[in-house]
Protein backbone atom coordinates (compact mmCIF):
# COMPACT_ATOMS: atom_id res chain seq x y z
CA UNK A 1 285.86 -50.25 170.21
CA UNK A 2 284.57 -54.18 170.71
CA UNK A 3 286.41 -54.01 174.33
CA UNK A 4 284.21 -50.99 175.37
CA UNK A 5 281.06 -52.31 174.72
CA UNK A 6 281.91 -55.29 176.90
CA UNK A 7 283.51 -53.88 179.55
CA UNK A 8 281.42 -53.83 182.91
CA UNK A 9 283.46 -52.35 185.25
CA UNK A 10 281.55 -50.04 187.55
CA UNK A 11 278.08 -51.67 186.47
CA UNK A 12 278.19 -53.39 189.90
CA UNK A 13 278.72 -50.06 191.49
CA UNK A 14 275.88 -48.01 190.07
CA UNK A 15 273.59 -51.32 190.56
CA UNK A 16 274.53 -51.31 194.49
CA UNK A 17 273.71 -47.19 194.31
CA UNK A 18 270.43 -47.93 192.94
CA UNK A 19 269.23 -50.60 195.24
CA UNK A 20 270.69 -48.80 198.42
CA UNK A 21 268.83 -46.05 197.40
CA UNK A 22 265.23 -47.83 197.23
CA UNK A 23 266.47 -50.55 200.72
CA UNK A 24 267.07 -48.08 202.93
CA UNK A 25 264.06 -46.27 203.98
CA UNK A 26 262.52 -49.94 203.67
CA UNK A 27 265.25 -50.94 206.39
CA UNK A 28 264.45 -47.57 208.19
CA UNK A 29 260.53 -48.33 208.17
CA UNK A 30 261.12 -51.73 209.66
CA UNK A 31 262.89 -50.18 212.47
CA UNK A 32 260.75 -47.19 212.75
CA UNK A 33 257.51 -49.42 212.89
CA UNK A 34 259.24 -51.85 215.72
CA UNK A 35 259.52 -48.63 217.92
CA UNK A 36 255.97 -47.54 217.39
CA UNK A 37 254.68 -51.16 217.75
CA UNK A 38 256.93 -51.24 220.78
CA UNK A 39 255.39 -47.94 222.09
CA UNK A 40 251.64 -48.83 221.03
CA UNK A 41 252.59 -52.41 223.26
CA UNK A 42 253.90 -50.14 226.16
CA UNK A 43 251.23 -47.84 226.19
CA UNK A 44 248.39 -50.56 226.02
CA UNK A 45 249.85 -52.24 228.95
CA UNK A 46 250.35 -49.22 230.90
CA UNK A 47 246.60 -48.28 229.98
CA UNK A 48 245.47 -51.47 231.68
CA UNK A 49 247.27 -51.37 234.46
CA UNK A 50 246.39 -47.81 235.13
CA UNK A 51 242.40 -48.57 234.62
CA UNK A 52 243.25 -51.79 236.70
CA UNK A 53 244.46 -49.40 239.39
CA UNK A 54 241.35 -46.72 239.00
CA UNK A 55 238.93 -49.48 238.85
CA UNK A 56 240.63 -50.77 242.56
CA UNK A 57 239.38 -47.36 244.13
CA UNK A 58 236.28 -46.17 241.87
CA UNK A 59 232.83 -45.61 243.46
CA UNK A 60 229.79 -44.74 241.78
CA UNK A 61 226.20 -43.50 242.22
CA UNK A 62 223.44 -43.33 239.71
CA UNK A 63 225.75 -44.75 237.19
CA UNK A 64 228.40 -41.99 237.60
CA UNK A 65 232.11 -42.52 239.02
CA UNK A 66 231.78 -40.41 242.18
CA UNK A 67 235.58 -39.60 242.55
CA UNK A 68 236.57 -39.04 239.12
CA UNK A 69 239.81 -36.85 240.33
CA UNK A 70 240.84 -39.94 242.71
CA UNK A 71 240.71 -42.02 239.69
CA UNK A 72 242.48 -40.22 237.43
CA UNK A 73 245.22 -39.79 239.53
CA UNK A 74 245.90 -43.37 240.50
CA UNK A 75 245.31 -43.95 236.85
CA UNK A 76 248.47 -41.33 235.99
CA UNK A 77 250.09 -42.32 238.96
CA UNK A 78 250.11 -46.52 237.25
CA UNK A 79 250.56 -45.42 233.88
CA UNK A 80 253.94 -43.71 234.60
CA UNK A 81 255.26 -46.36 236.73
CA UNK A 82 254.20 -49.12 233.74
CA UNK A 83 256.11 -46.58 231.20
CA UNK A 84 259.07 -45.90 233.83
CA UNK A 85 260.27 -49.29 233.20
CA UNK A 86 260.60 -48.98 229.68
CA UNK A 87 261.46 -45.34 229.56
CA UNK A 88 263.66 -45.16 232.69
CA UNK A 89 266.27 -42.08 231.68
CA UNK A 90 266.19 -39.23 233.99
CA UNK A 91 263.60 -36.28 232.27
CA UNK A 92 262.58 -38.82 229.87
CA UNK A 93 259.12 -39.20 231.47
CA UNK A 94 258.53 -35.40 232.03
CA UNK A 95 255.76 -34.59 229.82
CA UNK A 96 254.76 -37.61 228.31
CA UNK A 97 250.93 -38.06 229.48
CA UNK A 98 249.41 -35.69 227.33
CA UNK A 99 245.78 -36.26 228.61
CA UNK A 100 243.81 -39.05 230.58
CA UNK A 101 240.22 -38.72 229.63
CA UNK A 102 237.46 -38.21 232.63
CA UNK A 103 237.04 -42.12 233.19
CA UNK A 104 233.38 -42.80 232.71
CA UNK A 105 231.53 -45.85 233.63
CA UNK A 106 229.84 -48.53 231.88
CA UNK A 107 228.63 -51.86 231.60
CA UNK A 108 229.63 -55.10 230.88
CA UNK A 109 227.25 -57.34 230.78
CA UNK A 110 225.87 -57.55 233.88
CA UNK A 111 228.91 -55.79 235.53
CA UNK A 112 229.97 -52.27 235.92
CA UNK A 113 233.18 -51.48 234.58
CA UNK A 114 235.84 -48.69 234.55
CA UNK A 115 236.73 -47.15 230.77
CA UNK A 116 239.74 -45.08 231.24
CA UNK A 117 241.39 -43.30 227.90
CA UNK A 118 244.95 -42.37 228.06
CA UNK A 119 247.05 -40.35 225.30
CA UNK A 120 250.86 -39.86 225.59
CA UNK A 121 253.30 -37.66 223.35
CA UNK A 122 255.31 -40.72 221.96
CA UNK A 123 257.35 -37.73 220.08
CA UNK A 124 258.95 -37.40 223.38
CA UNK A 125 260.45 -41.34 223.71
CA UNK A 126 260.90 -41.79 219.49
CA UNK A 127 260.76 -39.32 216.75
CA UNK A 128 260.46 -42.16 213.39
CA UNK A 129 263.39 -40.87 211.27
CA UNK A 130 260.99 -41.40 207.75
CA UNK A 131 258.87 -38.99 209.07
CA UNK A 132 261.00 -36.41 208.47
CA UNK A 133 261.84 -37.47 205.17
CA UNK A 134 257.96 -38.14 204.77
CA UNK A 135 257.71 -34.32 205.73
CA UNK A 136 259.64 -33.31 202.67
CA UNK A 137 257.19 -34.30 200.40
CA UNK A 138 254.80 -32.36 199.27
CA UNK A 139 251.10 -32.95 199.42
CA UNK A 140 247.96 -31.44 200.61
CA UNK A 141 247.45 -33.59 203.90
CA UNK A 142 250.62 -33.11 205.90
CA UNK A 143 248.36 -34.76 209.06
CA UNK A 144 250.58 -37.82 208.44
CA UNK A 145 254.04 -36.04 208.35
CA UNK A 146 254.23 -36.09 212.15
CA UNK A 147 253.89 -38.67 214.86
CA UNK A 148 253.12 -37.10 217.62
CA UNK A 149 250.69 -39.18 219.83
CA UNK A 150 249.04 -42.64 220.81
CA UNK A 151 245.82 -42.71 222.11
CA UNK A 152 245.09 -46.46 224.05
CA UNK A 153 241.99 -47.27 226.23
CA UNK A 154 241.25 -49.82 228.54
CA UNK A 155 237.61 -51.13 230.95
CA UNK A 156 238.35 -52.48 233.75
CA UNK A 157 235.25 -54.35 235.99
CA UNK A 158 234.63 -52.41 239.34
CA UNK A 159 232.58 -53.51 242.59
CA UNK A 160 231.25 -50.61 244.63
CA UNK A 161 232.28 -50.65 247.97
């Protein structure tokens, strides 16, 4: 009976179950948050270089951009290029601007500048893999069981030509 009590076999086992248990969605958040900081960093740059590109070819009049379709255009136009090189699989790209906001104009400082807003479905590059677990849960606000979107803007100074 004294050899029983003393006898640890196993214990190393069920301690390994436990901890692999509690590690992994810590291991699977880091990973998940590197691809939605990676997207976020994507997006941001992309942003800039498409309100870069609107800014190039903006006019405005009595503090409104006068070719608001023009803009938003070039501004799509950059912003998939910018995201091409990250995302560059075939169909990957289809789909992924969700919206680009009317770009409006305002002022910095003294100068007039180009704000352009532009929102992409991320759930078509990365779906984070504890959001479905997080989705099993339940709770009254499921508005953070699903990533769906990321939202960047970007002001860009303009001269009018």
């Amino acid at each position: 009976m004294k050899s029983l009590r003393h006898n640890e076999n196993g214990a190393a086992v069920i301690e390994f179950a436990i901890l692999l248990f509690l590690l992994m969605p810590l291991l699977f958040g880091i990973i998940d948050f590197g691809f939605i900081w990676a997207q976020s960093h994507y997006l941001s740059q992309a942003t800039r270089e498409g309100a870069r590109a609107g800014a190039r070819i903006a006019t405005y009049d009595s503090g409104v951009v006068t070719n608001p379709g023009d803009v938003v255009l070039a501004v799509k136009e950059s912003v998939e290029t910018s995201l091409f090189q990250f995302y560059s699989k075939p169909g990957q790209l289809a789909g992924i601007i969700n919206k680009i906001d009317t770009p409006e104009l305002v002022t910095v400082g003294s100068q007039k500048a180009l704000k352009v807003s532009v929102t992409i479905n991320s759930d078509k590059i990365w779906t984070p893999v504890l959001w479905q677990f997080l989705s099993l849960i339940p709770s009254s606000d499921k508005k953070y069981s699903k990533f769906e979107q990321l939202t960047d803007s970007a002001v860009f100074p303009i001269s009018n030509h």
